[in-house]
C-alpha atoms as a PDB file:
ATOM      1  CA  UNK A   1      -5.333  22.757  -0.690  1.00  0.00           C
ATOM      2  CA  UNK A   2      -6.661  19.535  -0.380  1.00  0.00           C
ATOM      3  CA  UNK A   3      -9.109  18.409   2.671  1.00  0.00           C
ATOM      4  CA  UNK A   4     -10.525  15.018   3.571  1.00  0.00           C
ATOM      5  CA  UNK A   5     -14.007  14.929   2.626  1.00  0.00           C
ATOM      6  CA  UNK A   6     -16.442  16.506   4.418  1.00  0.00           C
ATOM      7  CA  UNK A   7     -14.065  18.094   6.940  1.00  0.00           C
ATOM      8  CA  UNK A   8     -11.760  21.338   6.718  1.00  0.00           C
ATOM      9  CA  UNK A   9      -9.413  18.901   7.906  1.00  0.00           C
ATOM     10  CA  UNK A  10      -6.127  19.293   5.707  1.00  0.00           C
ATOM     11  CA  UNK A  11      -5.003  15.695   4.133  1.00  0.00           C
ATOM     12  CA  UNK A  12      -1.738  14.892   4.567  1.00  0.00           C
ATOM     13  CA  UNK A  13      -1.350  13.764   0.683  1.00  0.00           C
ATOM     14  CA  UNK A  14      -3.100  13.281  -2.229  1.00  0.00           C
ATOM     15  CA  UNK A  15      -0.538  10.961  -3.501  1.00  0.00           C
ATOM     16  CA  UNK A  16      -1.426   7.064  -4.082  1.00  0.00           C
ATOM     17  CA  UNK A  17       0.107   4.504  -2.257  1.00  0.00           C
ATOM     18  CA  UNK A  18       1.003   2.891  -5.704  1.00  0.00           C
ATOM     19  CA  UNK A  19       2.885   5.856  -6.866  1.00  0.00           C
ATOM     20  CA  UNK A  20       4.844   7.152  -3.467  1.00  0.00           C
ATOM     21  CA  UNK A  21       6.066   3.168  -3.592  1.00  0.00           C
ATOM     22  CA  UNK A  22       7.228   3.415  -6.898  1.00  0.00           C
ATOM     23  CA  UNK A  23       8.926   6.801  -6.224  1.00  0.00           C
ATOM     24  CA  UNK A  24      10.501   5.553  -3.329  1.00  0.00           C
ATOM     25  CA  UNK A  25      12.061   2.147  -4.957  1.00  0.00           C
ATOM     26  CA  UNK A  26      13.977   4.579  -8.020  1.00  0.00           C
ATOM     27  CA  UNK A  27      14.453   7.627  -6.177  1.00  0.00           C
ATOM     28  CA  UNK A  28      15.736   6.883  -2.934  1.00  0.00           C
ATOM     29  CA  UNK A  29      16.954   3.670  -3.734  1.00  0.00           C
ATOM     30  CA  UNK A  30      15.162   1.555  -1.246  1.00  0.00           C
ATOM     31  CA  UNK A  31      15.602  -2.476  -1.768  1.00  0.00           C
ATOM     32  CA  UNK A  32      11.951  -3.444  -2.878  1.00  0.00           C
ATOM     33  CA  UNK A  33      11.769  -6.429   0.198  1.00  0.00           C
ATOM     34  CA  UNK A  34      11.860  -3.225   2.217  1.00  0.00           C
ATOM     35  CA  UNK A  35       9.534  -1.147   0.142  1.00  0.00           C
ATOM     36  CA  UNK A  36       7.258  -4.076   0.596  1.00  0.00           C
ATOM     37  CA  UNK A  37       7.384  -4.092   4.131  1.00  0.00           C
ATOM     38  CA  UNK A  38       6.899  -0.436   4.533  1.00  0.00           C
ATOM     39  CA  UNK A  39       3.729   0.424   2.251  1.00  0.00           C
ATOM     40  CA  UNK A  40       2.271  -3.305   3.811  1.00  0.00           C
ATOM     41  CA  UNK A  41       3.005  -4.734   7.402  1.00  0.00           C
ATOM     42  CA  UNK A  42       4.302  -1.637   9.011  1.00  0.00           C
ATOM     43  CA  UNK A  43       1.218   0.382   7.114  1.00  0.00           C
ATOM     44  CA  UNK A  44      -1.306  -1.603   8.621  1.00  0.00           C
ATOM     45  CA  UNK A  45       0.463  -2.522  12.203  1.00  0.00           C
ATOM     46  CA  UNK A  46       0.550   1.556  12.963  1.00  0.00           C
ATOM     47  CA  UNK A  47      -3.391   1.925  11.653  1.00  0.00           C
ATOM     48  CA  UNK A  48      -4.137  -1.165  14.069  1.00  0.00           C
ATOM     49  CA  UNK A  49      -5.070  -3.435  10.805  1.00  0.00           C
ATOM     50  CA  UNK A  50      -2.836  -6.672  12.743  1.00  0.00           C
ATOM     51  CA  UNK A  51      -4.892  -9.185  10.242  1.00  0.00           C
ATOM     52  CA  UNK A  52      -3.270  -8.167   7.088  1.00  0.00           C
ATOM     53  CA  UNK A  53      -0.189  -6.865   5.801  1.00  0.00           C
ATOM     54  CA  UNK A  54       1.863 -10.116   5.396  1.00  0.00           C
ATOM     55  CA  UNK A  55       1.434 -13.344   3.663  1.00  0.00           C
ATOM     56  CA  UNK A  56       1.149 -16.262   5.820  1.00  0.00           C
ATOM     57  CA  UNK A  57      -1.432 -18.612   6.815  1.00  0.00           C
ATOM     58  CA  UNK A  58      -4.715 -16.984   8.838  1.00  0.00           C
ATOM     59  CA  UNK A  59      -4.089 -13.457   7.874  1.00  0.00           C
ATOM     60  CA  UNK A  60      -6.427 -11.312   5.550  1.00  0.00           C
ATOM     61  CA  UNK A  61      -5.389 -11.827   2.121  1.00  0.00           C
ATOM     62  CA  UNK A  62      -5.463  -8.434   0.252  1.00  0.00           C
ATOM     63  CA  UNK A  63      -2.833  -7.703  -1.918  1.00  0.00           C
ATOM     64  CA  UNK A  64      -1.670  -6.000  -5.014  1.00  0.00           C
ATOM     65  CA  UNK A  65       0.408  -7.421  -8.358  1.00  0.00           C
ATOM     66  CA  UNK A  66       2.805  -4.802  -9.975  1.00  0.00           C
ATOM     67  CA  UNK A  67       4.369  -5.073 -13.232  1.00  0.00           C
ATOM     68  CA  UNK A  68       8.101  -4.608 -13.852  1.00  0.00           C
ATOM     69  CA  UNK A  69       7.538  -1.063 -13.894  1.00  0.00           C
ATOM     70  CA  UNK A  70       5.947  -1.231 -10.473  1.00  0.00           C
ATOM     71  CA  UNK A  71       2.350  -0.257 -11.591  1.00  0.00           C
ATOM     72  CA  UNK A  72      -0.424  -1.904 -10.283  1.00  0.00           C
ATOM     73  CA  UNK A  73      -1.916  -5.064 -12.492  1.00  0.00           C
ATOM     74  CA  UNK A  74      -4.443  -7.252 -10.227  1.00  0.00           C
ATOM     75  CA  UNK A  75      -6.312  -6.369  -6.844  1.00  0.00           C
ATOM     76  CA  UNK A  76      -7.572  -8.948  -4.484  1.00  0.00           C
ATOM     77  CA  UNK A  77      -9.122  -7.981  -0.689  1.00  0.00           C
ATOM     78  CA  UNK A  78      -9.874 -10.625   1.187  1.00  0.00           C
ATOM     79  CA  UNK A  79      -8.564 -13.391  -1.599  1.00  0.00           C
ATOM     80  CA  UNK A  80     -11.321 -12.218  -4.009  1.00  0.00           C
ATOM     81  CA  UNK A  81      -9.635 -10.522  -7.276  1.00  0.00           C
ATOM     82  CA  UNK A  82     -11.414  -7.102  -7.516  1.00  0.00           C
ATOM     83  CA  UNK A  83      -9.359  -6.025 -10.389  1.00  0.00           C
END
């Protein structure tokens, strides 16, 4: 059973963002523009994040760089590379 720490609250996953994208681009066959979209602007627009999640001018720029196998490669949050 996994809880979020410090609570007895249950967590709804313990699955990374990285790998439930992946899994949903070859499993359910979901075109990757959409993928994007979900795991990014629609991710942060329903936890109230409405300065990120896209990439155009004036909005937070934290993103991630995947490799033709979809695996994360590079970090940045807020512009700076942090991996």
């Amino acid at each position: 059973m996994a809880t979020l720490r410090g609570t007895t609250t249950l967590a709804g996953t313990t699955l990374f963002m990285a790998d439930a994208f992946r899994r949903a681009v070859s499993t359910t066959g979901i075109p990757l523009p959409d993928a994007v979209q979900m795991t990014s602007r629609t991710a942060a627009r329903l936890i109230g994040l409405n300065d990120r999640g896209a990439r155009q001018p004036g909005l937070r720029a934290d993103m991630v760089e995947l490799d033709a196998g979809l695996r994360p490669t590079r970090v940045w949050l807020g512009g700076t590379t942090v991996t």
